[in-house]
C-alpha atoms as a PDB file:
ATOM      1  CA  UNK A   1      -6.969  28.137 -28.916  1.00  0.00           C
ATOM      2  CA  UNK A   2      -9.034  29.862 -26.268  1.00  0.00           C
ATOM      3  CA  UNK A   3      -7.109  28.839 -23.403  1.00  0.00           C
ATOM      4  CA  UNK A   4      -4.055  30.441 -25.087  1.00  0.00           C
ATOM      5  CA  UNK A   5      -6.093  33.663 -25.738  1.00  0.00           C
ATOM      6  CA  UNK A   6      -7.300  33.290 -22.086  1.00  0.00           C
ATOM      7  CA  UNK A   7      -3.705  32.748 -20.582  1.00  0.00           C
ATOM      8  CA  UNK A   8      -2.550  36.001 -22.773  1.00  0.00           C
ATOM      9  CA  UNK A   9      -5.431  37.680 -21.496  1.00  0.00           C
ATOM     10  CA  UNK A  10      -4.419  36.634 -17.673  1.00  0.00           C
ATOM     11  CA  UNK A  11      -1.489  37.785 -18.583  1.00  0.00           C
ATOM     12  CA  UNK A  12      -2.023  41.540 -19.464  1.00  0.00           C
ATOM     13  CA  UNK A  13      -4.170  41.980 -16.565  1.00  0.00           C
ATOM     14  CA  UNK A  14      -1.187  41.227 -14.322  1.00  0.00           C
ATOM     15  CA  UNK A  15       0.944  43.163 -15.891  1.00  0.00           C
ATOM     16  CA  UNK A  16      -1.537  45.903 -15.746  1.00  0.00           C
ATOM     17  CA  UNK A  17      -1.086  45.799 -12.078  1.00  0.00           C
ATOM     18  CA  UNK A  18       2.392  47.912 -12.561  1.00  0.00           C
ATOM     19  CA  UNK A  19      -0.440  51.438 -12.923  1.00  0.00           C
ATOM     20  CA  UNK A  20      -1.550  52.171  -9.500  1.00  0.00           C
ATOM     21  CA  UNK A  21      -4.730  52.859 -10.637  1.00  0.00           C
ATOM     22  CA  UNK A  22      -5.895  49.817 -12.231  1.00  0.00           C
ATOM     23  CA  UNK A  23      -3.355  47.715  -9.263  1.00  0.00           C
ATOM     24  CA  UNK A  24      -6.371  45.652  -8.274  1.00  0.00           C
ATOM     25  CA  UNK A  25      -6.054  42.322  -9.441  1.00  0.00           C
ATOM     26  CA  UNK A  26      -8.778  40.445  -8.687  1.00  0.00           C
ATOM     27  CA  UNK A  27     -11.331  43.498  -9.966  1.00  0.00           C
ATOM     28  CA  UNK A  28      -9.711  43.522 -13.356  1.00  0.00           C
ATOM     29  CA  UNK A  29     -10.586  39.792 -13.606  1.00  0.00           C
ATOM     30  CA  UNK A  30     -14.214  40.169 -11.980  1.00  0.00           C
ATOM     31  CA  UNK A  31     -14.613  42.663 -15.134  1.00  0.00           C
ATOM     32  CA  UNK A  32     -13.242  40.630 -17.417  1.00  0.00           C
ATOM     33  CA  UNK A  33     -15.197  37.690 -16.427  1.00  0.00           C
ATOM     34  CA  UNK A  34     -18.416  40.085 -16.242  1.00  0.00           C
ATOM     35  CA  UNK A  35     -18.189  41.277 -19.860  1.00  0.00           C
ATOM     36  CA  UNK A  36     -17.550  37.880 -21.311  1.00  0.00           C
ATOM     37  CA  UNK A  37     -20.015  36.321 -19.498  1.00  0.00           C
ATOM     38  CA  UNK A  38     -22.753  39.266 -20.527  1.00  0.00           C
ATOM     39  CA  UNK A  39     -21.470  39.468 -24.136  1.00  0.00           C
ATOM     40  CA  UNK A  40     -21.872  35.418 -24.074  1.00  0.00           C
ATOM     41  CA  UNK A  41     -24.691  34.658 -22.030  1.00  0.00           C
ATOM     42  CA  UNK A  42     -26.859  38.090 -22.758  1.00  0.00           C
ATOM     43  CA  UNK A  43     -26.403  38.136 -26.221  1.00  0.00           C
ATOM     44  CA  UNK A  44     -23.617  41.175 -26.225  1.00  0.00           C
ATOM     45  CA  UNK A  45     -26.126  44.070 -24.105  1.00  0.00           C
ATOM     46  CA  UNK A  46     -22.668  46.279 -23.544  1.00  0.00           C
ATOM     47  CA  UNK A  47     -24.223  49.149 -22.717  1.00  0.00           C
ATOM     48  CA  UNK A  48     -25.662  47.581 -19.585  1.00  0.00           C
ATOM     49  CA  UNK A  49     -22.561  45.982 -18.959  1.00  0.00           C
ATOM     50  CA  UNK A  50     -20.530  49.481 -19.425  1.00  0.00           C
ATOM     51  CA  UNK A  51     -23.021  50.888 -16.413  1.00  0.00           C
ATOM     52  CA  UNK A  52     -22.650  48.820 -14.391  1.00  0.00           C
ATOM     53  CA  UNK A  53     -19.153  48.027 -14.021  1.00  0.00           C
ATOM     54  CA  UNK A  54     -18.749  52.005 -14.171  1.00  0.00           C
ATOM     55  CA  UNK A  55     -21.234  52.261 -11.126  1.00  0.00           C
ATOM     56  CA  UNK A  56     -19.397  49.551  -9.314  1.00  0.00           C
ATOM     57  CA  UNK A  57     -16.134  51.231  -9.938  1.00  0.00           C
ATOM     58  CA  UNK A  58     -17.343  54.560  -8.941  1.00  0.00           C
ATOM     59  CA  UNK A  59     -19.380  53.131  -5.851  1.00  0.00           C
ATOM     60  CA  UNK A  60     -15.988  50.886  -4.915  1.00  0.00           C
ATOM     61  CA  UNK A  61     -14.055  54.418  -4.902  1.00  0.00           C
ATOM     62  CA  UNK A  62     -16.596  56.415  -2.734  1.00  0.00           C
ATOM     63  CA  UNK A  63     -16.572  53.387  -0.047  1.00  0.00           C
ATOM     64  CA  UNK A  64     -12.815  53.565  -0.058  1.00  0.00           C
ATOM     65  CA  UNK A  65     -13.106  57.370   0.945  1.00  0.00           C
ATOM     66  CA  UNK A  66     -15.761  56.745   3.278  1.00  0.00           C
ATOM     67  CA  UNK A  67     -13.724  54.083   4.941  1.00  0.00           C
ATOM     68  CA  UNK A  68     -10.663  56.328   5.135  1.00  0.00           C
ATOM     69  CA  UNK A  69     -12.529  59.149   6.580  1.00  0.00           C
ATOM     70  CA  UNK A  70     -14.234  56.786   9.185  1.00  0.00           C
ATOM     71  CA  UNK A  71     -10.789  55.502  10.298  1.00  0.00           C
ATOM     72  CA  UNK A  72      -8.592  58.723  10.243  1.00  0.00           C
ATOM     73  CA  UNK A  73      -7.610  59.286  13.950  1.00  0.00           C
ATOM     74  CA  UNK A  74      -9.251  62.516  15.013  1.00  0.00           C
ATOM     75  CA  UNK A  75      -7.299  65.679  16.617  1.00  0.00           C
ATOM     76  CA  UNK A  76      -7.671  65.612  20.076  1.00  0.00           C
ATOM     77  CA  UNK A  77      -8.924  69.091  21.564  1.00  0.00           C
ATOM     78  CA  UNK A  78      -6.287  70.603  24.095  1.00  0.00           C
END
């Protein structure tokens, strides 16, 4: 019975993947894994969880803008 829940839950997170926002595969099943594995081996500390996979997310998204603004080719002077 959990594999089936699993597979459904594999499932929705690919679909998911149609929302540019939340297009990142493999970060909606790091989460997923994360809470489980918190909920199950922590005995369920959510609020923890919640900040930290917020601070990733929000850390993640600043790096992306840093990157970009590293990379952007610069106006030459003339």
């Amino acid at each position: 019975m959990l594999a089936v829940l699993v597979g459904i839950a594999a499932f929705f997170m690919v679909l998911q993947a149609k929302i540019p926002a939340l297009s990142f595969i493999p970060g909606a099943f790091l989460g997923a894994a994360t809470a489980v594995g918190v909920v199950v081996g922590a005995n369920g500390t959510w609020t923890r969880t919640i900040i930290a996979l917020v601070a990733g997310a929000v850390l993640g998204y600043l790096s992306e803008l840093l990157a970009g603004a590293i990379t952007r080719p610069r106006r030459s002077v003339a």
